[in-house]
Protein backbone atom coordinates (compact mmCIF):
# COMPACT_ATOMS: atom_id res chain seq x y z
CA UNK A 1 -166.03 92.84 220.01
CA UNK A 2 -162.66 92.12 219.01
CA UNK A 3 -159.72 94.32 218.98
CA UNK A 4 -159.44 96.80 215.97
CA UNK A 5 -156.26 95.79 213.12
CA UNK A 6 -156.33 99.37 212.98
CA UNK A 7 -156.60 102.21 215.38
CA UNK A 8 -156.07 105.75 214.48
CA UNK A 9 -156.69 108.92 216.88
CA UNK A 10 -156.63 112.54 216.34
CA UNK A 11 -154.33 112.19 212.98
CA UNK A 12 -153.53 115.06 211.49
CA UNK A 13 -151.39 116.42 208.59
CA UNK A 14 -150.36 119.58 206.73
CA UNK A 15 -147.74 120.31 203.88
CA UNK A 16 -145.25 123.36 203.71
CA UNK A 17 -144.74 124.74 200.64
CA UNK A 18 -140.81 126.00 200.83
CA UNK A 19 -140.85 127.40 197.32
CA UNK A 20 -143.57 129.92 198.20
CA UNK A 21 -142.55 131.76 201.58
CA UNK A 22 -143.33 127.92 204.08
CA UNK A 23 -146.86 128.76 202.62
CA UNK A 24 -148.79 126.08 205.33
CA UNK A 25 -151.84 123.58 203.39
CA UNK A 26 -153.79 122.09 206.17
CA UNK A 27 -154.86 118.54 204.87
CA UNK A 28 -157.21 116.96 208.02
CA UNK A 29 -157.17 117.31 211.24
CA UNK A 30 -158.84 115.07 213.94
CA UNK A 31 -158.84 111.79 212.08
CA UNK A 32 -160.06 108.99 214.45
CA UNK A 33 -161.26 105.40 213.11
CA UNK A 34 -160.96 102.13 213.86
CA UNK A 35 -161.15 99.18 211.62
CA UNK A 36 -161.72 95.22 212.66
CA UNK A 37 -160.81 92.30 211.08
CA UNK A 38 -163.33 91.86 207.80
CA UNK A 39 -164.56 95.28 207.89
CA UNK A 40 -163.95 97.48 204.96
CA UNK A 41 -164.18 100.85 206.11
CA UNK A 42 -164.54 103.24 203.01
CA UNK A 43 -163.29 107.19 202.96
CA UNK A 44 -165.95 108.82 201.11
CA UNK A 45 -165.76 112.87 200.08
CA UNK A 46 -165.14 115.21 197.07
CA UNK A 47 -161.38 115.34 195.85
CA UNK A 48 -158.64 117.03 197.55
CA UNK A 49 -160.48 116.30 201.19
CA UNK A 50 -157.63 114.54 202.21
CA UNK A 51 -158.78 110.74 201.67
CA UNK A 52 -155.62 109.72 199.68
CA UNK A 53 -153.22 111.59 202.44
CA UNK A 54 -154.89 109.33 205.33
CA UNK A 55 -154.07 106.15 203.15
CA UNK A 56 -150.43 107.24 202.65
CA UNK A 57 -150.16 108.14 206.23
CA UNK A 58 -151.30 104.73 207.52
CA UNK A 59 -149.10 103.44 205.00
CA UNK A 60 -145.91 105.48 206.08
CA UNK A 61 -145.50 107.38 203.01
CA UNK A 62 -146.68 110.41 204.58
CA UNK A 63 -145.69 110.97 208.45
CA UNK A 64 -148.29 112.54 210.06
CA UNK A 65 -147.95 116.02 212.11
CA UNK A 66 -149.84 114.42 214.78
CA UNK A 67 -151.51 111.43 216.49
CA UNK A 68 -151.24 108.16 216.32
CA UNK A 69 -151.74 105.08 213.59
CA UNK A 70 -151.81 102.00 216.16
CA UNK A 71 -151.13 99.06 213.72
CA UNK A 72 -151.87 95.51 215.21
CA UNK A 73 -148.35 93.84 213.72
CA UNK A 74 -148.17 90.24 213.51
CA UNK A 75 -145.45 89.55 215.86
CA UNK A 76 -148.30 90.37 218.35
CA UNK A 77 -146.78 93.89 218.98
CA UNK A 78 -149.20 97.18 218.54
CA UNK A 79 -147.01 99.75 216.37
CA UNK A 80 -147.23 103.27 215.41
CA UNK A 81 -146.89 103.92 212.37
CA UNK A 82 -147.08 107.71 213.06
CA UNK A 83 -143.92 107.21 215.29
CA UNK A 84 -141.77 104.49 213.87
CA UNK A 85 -138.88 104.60 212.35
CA UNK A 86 -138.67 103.50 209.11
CA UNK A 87 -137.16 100.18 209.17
CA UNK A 88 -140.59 99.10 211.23
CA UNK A 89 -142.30 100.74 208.67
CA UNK A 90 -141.04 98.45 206.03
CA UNK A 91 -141.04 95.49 208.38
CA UNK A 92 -144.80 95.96 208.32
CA UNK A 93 -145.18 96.53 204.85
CA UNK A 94 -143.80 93.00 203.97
CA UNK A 95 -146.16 91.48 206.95
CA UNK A 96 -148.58 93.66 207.45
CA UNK A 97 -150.11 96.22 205.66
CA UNK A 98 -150.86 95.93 201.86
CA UNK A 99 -151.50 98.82 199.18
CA UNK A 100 -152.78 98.67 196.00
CA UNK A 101 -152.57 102.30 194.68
CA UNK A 102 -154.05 103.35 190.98
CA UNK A 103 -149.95 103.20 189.74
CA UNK A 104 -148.32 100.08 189.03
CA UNK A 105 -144.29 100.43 189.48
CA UNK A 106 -142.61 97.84 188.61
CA UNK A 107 -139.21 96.81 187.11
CA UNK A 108 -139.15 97.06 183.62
CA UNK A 109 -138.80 93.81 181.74
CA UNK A 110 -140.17 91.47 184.06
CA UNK A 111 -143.25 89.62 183.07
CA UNK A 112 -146.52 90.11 184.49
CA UNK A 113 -146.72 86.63 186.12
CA UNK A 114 -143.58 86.97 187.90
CA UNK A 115 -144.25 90.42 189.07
CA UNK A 116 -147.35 89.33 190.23
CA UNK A 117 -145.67 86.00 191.85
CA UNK A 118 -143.10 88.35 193.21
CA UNK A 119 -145.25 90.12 195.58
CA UNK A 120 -146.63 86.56 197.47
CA UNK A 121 -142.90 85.03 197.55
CA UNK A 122 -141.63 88.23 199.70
CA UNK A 123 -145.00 87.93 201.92
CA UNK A 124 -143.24 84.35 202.93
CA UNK A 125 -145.30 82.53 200.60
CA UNK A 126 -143.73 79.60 198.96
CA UNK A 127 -142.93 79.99 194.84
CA UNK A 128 -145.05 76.73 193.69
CA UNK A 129 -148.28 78.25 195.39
CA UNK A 130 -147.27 82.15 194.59
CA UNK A 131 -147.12 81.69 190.74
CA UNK A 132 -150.74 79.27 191.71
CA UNK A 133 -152.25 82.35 192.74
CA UNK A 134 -150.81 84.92 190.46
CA UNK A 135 -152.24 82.29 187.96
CA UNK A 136 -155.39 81.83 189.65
CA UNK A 137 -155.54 86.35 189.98
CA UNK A 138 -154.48 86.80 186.72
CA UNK A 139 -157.36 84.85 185.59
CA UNK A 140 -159.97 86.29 187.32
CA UNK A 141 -158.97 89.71 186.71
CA UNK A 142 -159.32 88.50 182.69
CA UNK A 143 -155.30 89.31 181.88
CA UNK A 144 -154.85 87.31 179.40
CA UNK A 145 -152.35 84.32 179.29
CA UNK A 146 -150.70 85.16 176.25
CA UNK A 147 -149.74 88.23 178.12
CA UNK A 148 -148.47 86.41 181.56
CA UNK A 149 -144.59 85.86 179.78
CA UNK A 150 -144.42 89.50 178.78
CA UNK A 151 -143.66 92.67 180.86
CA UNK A 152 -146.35 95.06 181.63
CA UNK A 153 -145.05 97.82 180.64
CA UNK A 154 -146.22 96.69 177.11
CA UNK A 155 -150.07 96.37 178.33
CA UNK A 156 -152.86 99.30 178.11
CA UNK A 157 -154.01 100.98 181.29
CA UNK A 158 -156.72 98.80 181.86
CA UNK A 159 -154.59 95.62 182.15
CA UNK A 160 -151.54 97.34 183.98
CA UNK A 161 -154.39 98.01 186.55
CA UNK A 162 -155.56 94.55 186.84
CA UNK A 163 -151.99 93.28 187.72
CA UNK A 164 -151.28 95.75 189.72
CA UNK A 165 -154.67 94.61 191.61
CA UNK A 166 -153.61 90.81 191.49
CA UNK A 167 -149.99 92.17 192.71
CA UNK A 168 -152.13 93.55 196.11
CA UNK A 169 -154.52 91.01 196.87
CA UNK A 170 -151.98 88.03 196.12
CA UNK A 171 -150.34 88.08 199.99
CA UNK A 172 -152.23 87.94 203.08
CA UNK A 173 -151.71 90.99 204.90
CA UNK A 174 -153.89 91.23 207.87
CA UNK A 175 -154.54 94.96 206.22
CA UNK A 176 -155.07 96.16 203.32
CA UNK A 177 -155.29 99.92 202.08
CA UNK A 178 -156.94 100.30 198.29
CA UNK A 179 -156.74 103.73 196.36
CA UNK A 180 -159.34 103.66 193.59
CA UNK A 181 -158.12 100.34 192.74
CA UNK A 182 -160.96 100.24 190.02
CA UNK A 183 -160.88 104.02 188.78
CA UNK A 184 -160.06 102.66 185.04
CA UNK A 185 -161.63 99.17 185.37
CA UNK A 186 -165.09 98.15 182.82
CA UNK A 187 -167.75 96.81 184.91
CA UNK A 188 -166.77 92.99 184.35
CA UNK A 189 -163.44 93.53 185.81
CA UNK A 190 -164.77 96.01 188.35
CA UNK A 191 -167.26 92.84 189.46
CA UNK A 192 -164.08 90.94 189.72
CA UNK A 193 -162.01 93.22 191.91
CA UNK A 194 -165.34 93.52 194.36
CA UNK A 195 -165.45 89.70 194.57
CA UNK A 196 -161.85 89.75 195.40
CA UNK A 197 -162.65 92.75 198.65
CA UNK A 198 -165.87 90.18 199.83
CA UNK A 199 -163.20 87.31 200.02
CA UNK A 200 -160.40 89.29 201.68
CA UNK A 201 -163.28 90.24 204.20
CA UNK A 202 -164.60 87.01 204.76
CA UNK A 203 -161.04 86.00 205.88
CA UNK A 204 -160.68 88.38 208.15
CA UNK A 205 -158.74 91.23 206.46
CA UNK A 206 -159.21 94.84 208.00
CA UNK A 207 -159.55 97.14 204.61
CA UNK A 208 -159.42 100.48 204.07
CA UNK A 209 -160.47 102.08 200.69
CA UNK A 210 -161.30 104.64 198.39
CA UNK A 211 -163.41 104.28 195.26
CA UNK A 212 -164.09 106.58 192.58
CA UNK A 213 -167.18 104.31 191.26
CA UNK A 214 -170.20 104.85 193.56
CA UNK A 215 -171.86 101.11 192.49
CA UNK A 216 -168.49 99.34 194.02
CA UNK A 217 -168.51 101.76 197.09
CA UNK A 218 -171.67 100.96 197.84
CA UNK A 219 -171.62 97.08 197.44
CA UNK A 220 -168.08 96.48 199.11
CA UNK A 221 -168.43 98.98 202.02
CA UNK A 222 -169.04 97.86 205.91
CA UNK A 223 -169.34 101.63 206.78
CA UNK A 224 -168.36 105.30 204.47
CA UNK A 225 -166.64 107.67 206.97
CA UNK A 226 -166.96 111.33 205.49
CA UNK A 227 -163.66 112.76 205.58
CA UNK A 228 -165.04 116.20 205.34
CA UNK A 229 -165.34 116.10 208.67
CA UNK A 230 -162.12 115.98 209.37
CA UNK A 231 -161.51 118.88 207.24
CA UNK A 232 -158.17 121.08 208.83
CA UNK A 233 -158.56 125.06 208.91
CA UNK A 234 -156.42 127.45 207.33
CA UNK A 235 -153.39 128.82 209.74
């Protein structure tokens, strides 16, 4: 078996509230999973068991309390993420560790193809073959052309969603972490965005994701790890 992209052990995470008395929320406690390369290793579990924390702490937003992320980094060094400081943290963002989270944030103004573009040009990737495959994502996500030129701030939900989607898969980040990337998709573009996860597999990519839509959970996933069982008791 090959080495694991992604190694975490006994993660775990809390949050203080300071405005009511350092009231203590435990989160999870115990986390341990691995990922390989093409695996796509779903969180499963009811809301508020902690599946969007464990994203955001493998992605650095959150540090954890304890354990360790082990992050196989493509300078051939193993970081963790639970321990680094931040300028690693965005080192490894750029090469990587993708996210594509249910918000798109982007600055206002731009158009959609060069946001899109955008994201592929600071993975290293030339700007002839970026705006290719923003073209090529923004396609077959169904965005459009006449909206490429204009800013997405102007677009529904729907189609902020899909290039915030084409924005995450465009680069080729050895990981990739998906937050209900197709929570307000229809089922055509939901089809899309699961033939977009069976590519990223099949080259490789180690994924780690959460789906609100149980059809696209089921067809995309290599294994579901319950994160109720990493549930963390009250102090």
């Amino acid at each position: 078996m090959t080495a694991p992209l992604l190694d975490i052990r006994d993660l775990a995470k809390t949050f203080t509230m300071h405005l009511q008395d350092g009231l203590v929320i435990p989160v999870v406690s115990g986390v341990s999973l691995t990922v390989q390369p093409g695996e796509c290793v779903v969180l499963g579990g009811p809301s508020g068991a902690g599946k969007s924390s464990i994203l955001k702490m493998i992605y650095g937003n959150y540090r954890a309390d304890s354990g360790a992320i082990r992050v196989a980094a493509e300078d051939g060094e193993t970081v963790d993420v639970a321990s680094a400081a931040p300028r690693r943290v965005l080192a490894l963002r750029r090469t990587t560790i993708g996210y594509v989270s249910q918000f798109l944030r982007v600055i206002p103004r731009v158009p959609a193809l060069a946001v899109v573009a955008e994201a592929a040009t600071a993975f290293g990737i030339d700007r002839d073959d970026a705006e290719r495959r923003a073209r090529d994502l923004l396609t077959l996500l169904n965005v459009p052309e006449r909206l490429w030129s204009l800013p997405p701030a102007t677009f529904s939900g729907g189609e902020q969603q899909r290039v915030n989607i084409a924005r995450g898969f465009i680069a080729d980040h050895p990981i990739l972490l998906l937050d209900e990337p197709t929570a307000s998709l229809d089922a055509r573009n939901r089809a899309a965005v699961v033939e977009l996860i069976e590519t990223k597999k099949r080259a490789g990519t180690a994924i780690v994701g959460i789906f609100h839509d149980d059809d696209v959970r089921e067809r995309v996933a290599s294994r579901i790890v319950d994160v109720t069982r990493f549930a963390a008791a009250a102090a």
